[in-house]
PDB file of N, CA and C in Angstrom:
ATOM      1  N   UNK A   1      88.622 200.447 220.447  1.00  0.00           N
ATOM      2  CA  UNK A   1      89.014 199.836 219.189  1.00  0.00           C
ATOM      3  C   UNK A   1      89.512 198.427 219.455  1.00  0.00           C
ATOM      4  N   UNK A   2      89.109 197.686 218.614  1.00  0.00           N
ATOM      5  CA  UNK A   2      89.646 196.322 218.456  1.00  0.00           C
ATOM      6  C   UNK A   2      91.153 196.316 218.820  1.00  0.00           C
ATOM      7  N   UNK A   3      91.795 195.126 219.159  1.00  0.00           N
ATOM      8  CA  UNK A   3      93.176 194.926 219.613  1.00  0.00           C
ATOM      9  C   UNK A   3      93.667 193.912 218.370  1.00  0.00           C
ATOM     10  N   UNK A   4      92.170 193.234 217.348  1.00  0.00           N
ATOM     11  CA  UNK A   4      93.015 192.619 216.701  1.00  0.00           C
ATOM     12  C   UNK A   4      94.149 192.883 215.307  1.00  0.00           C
ATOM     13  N   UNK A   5      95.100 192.241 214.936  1.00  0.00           N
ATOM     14  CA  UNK A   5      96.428 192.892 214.361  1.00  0.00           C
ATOM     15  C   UNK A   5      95.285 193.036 213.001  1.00  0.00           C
ATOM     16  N   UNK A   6      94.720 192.426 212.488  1.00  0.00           N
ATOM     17  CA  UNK A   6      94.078 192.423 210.900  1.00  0.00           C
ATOM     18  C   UNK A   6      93.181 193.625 210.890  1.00  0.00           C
ATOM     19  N   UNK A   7      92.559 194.136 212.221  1.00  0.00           N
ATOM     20  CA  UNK A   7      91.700 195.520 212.013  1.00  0.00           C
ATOM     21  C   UNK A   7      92.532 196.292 212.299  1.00  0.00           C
ATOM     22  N   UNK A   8      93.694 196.328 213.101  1.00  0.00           N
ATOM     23  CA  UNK A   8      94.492 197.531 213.379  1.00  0.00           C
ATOM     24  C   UNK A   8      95.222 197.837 211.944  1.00  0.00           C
ATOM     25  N   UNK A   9      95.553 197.088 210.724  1.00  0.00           N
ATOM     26  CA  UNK A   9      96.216 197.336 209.803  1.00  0.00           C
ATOM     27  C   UNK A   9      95.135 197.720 208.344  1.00  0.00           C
ATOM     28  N   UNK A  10      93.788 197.421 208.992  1.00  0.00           N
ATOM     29  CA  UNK A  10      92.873 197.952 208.030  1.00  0.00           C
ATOM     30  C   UNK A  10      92.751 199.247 208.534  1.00  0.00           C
ATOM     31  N   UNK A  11      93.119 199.493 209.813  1.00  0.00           N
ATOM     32  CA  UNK A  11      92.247 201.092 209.809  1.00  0.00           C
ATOM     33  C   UNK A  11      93.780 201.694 209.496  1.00  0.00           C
ATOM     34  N   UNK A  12      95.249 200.956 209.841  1.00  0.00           N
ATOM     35  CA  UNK A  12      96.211 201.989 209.265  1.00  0.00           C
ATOM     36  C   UNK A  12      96.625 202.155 207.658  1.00  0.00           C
ATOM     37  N   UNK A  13      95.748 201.013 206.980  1.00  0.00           N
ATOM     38  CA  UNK A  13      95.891 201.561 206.161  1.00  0.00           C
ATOM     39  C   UNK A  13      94.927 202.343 205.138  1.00  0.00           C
ATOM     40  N   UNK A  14      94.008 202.188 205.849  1.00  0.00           N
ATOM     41  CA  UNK A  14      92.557 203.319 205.419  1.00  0.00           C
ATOM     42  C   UNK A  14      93.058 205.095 206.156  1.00  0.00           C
ATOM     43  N   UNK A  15      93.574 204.853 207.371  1.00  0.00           N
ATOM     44  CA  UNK A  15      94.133 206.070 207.924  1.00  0.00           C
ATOM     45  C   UNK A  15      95.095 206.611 206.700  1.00  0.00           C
ATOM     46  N   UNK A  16      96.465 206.022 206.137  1.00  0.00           N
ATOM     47  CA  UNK A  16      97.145 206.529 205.226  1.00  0.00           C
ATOM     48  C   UNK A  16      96.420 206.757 203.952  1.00  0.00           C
ATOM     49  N   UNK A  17      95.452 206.107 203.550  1.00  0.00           N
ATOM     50  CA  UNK A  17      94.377 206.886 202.825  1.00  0.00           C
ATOM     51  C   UNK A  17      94.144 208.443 202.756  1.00  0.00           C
ATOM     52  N   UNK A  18      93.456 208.113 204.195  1.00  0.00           N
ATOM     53  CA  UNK A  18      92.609 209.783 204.152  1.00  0.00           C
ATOM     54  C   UNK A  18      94.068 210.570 204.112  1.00  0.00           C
ATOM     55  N   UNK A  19      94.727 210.520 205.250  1.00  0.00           N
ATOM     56  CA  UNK A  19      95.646 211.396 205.199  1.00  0.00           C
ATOM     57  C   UNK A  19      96.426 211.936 203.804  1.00  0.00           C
ATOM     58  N   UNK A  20      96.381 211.165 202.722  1.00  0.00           N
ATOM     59  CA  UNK A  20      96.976 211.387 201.661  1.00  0.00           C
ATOM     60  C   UNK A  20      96.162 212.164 200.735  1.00  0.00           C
ATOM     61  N   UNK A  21      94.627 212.142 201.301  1.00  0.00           N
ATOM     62  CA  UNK A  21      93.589 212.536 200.181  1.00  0.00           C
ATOM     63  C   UNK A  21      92.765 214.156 200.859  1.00  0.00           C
ATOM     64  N   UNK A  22      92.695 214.842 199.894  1.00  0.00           N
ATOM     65  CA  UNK A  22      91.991 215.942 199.255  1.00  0.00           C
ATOM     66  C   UNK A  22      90.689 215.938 200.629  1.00  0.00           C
ATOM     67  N   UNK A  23      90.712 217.375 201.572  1.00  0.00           N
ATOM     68  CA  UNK A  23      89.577 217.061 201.961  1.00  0.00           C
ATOM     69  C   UNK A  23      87.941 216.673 201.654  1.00  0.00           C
ATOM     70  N   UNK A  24      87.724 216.768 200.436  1.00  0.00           N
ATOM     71  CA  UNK A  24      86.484 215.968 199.467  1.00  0.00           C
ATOM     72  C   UNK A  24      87.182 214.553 199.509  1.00  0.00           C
ATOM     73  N   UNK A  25      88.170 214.413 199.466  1.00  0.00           N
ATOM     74  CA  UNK A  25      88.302 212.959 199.174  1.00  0.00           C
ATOM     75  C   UNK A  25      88.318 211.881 200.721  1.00  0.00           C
ATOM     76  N   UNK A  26      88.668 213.132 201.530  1.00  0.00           N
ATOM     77  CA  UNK A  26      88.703 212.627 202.932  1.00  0.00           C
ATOM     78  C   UNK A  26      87.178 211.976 203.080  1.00  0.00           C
ATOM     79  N   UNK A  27      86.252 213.118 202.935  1.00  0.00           N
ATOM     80  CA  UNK A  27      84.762 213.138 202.818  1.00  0.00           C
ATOM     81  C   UNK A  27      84.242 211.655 202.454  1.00  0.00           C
ATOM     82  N   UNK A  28      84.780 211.105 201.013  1.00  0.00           N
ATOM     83  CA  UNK A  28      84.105 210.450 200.365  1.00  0.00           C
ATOM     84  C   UNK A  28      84.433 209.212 200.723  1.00  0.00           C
ATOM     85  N   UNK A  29      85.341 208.882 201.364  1.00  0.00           N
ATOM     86  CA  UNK A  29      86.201 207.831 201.819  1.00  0.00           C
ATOM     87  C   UNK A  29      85.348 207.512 203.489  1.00  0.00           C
ATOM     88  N   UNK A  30      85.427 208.820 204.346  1.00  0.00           N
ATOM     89  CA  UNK A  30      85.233 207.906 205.716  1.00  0.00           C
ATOM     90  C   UNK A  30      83.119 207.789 205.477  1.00  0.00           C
ATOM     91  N   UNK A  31      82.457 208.599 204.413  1.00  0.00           N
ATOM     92  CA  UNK A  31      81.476 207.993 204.260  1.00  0.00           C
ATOM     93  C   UNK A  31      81.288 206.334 203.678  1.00  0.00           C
ATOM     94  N   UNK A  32      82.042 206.457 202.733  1.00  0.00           N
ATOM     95  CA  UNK A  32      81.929 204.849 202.627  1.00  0.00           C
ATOM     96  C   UNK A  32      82.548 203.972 203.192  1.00  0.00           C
ATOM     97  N   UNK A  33      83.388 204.023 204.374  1.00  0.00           N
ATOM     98  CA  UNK A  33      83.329 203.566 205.688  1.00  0.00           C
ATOM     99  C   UNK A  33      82.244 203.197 206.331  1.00  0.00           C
ATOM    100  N   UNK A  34      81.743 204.701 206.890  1.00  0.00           N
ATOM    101  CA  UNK A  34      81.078 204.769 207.499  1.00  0.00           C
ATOM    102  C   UNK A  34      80.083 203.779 207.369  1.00  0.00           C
ATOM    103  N   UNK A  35      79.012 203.312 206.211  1.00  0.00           N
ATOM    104  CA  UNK A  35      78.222 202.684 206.022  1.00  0.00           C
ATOM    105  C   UNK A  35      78.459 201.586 206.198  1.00  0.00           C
ATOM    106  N   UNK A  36      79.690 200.586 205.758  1.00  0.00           N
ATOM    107  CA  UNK A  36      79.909 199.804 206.021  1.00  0.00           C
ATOM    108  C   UNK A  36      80.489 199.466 207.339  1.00  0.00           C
ATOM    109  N   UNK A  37      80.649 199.956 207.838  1.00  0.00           N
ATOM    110  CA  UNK A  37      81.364 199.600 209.317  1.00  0.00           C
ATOM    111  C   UNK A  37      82.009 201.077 210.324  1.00  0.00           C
ATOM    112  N   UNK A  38      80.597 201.494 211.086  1.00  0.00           N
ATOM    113  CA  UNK A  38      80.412 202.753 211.718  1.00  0.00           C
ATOM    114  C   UNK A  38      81.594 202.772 212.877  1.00  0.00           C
ATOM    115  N   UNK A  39      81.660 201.997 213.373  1.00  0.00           N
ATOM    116  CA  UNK A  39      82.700 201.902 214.670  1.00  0.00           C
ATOM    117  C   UNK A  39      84.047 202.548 214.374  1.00  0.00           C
ATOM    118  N   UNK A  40      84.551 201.687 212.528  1.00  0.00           N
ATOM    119  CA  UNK A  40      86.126 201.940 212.373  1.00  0.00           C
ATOM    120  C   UNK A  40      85.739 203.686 211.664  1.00  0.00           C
ATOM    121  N   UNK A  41      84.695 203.769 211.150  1.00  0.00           N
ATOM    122  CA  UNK A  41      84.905 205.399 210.424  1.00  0.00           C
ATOM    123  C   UNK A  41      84.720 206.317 212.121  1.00  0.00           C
ATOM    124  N   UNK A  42      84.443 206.063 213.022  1.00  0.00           N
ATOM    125  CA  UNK A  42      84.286 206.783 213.889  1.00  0.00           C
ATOM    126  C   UNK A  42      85.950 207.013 214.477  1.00  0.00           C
ATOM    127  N   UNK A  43      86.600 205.680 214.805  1.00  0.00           N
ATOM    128  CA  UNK A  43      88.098 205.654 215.167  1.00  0.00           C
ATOM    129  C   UNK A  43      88.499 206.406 214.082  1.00  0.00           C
ATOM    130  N   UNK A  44      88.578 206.451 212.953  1.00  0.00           N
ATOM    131  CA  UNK A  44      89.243 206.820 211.693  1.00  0.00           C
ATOM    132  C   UNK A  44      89.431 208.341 211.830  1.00  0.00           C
ATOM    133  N   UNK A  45      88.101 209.249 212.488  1.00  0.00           N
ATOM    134  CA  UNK A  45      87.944 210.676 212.225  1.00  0.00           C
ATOM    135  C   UNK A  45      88.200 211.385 213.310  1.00  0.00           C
ATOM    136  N   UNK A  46      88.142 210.220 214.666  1.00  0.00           N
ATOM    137  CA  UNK A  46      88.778 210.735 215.868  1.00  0.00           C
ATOM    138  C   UNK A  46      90.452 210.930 215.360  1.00  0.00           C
ATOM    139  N   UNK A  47      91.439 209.551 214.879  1.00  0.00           N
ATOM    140  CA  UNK A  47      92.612 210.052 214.452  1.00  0.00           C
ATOM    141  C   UNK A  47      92.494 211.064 213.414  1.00  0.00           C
ATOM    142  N   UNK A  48      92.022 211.447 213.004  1.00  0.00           N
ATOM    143  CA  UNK A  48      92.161 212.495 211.959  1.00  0.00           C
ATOM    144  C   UNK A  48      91.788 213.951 212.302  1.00  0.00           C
ATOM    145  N   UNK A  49      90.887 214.246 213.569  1.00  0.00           N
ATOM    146  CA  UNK A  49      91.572 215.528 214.247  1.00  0.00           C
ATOM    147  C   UNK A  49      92.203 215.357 215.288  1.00  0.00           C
ATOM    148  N   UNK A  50      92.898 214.574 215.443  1.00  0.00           N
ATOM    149  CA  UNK A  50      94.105 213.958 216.224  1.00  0.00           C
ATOM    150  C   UNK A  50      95.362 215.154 215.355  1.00  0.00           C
ATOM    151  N   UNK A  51      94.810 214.502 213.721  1.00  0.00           N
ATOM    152  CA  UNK A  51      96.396 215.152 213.107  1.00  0.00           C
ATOM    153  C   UNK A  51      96.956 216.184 212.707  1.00  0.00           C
ATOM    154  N   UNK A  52      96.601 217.733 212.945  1.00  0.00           N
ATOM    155  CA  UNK A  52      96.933 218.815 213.199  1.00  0.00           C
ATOM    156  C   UNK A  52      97.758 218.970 214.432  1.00  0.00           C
ATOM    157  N   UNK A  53      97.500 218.454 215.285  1.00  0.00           N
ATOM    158  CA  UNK A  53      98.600 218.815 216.392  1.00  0.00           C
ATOM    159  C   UNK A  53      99.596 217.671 216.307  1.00  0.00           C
ATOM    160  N   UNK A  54      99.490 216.563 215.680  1.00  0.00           N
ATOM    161  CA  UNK A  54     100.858 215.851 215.297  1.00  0.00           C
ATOM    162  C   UNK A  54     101.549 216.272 214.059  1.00  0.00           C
ATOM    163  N   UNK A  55     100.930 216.522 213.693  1.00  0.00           N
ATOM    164  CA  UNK A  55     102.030 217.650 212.086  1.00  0.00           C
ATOM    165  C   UNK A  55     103.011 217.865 212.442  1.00  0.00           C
ATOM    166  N   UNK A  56     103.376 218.303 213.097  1.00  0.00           N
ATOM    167  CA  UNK A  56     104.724 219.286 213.812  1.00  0.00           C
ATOM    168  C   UNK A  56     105.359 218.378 215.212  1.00  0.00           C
ATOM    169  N   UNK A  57     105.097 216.972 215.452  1.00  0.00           N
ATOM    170  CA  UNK A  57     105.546 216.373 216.601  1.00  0.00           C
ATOM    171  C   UNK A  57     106.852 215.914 216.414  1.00  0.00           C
ATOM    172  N   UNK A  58     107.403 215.624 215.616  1.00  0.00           N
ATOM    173  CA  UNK A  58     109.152 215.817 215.532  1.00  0.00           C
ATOM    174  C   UNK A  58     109.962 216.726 215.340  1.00  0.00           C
ATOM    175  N   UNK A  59     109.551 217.924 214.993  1.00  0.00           N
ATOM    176  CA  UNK A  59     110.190 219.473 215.034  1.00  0.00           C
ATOM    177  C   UNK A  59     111.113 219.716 216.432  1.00  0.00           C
ATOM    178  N   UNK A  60     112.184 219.900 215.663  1.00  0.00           N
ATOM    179  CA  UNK A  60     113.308 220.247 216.913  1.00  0.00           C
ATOM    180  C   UNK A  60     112.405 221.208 218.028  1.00  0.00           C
ATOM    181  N   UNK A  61     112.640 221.456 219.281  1.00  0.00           N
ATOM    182  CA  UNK A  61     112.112 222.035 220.208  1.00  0.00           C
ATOM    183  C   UNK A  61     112.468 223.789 219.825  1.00  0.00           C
ATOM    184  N   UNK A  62     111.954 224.473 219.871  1.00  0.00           N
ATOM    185  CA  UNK A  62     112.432 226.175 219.760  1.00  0.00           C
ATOM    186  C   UNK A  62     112.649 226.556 218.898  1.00  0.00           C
ATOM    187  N   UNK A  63     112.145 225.718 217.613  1.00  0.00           N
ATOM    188  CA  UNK A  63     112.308 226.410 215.944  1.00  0.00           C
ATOM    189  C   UNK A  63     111.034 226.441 215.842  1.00  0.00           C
ATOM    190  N   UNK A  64     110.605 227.828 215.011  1.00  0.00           N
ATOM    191  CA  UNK A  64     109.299 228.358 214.731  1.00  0.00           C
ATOM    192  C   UNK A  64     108.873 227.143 213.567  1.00  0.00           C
ATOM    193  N   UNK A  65     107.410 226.442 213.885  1.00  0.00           N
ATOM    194  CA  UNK A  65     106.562 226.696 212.769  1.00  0.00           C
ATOM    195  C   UNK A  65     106.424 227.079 211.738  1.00  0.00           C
ATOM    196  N   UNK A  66     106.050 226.091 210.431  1.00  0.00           N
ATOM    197  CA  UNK A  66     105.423 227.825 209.121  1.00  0.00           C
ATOM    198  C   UNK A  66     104.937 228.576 209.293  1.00  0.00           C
ATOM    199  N   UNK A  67     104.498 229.891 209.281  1.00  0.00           N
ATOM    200  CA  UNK A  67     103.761 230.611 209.733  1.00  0.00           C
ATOM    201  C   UNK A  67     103.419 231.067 211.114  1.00  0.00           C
ATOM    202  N   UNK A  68     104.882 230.411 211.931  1.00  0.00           N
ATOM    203  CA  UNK A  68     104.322 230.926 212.856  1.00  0.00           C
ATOM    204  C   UNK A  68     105.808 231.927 213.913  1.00  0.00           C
ATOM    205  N   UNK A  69     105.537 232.913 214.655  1.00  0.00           N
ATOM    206  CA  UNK A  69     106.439 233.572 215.248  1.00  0.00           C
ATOM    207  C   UNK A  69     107.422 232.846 215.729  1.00  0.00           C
ATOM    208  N   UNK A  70     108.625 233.279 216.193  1.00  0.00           N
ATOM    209  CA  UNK A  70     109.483 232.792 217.103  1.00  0.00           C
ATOM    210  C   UNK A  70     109.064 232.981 218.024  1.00  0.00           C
ATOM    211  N   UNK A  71     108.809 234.128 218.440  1.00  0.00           N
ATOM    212  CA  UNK A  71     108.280 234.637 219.895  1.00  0.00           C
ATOM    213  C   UNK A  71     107.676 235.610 219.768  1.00  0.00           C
ATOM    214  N   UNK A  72     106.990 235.793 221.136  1.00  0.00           N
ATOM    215  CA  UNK A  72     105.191 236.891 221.105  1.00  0.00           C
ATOM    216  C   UNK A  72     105.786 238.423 220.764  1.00  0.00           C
ATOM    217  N   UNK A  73     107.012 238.394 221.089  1.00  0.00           N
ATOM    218  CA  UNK A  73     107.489 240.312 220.550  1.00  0.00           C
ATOM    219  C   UNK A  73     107.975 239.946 218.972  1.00  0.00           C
ATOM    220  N   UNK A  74     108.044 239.398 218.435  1.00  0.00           N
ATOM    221  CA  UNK A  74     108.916 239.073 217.172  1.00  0.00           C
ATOM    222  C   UNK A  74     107.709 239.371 216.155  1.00  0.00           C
ATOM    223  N   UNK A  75     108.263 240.591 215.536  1.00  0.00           N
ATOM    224  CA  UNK A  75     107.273 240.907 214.154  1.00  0.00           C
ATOM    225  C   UNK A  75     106.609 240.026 213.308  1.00  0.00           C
ATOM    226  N   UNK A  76     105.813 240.348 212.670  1.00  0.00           N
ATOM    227  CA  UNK A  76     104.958 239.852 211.720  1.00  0.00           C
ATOM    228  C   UNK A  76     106.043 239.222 210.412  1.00  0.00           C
TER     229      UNK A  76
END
């Protein structure tokens, strides 16, 4: 990816885009990217399954998840 500051703030703020939008809307967005400029919709969708495992990257250490156990013996 480019280093310069004017594309790094187009793709963060096309990134806060998708992230805010409807997966159809995710859809409709990095296609019309895409056409216009394949390189940044490619960076765009790499960060974007980037962001499932950052969801949860400031969560205190040893507190469960939504949905998810405390620990592997701990009931349903």
């Amino acid at each position: 990816m480019d280093r310069d500051p004017a594309r790094w703030a187009e793709l963060r703020a096309l990134l806060e885009r998708l992230l805010d939008g409807t997966p159809a809307q995710r859809a409709t967005l990095l296609a019309d990217v895409r056409r216009g400029d394949p390189a940044l919709a490619s960076e765009l969708s790499r960060l974007l399954r980037l962001e499932p495992r950052a969801r949860h990257f400031m969560d205190p250490p040893g507190e469960p998840r939504a949905g998810e156990r405390s620990s592997p013996w701990a009931g349903p």
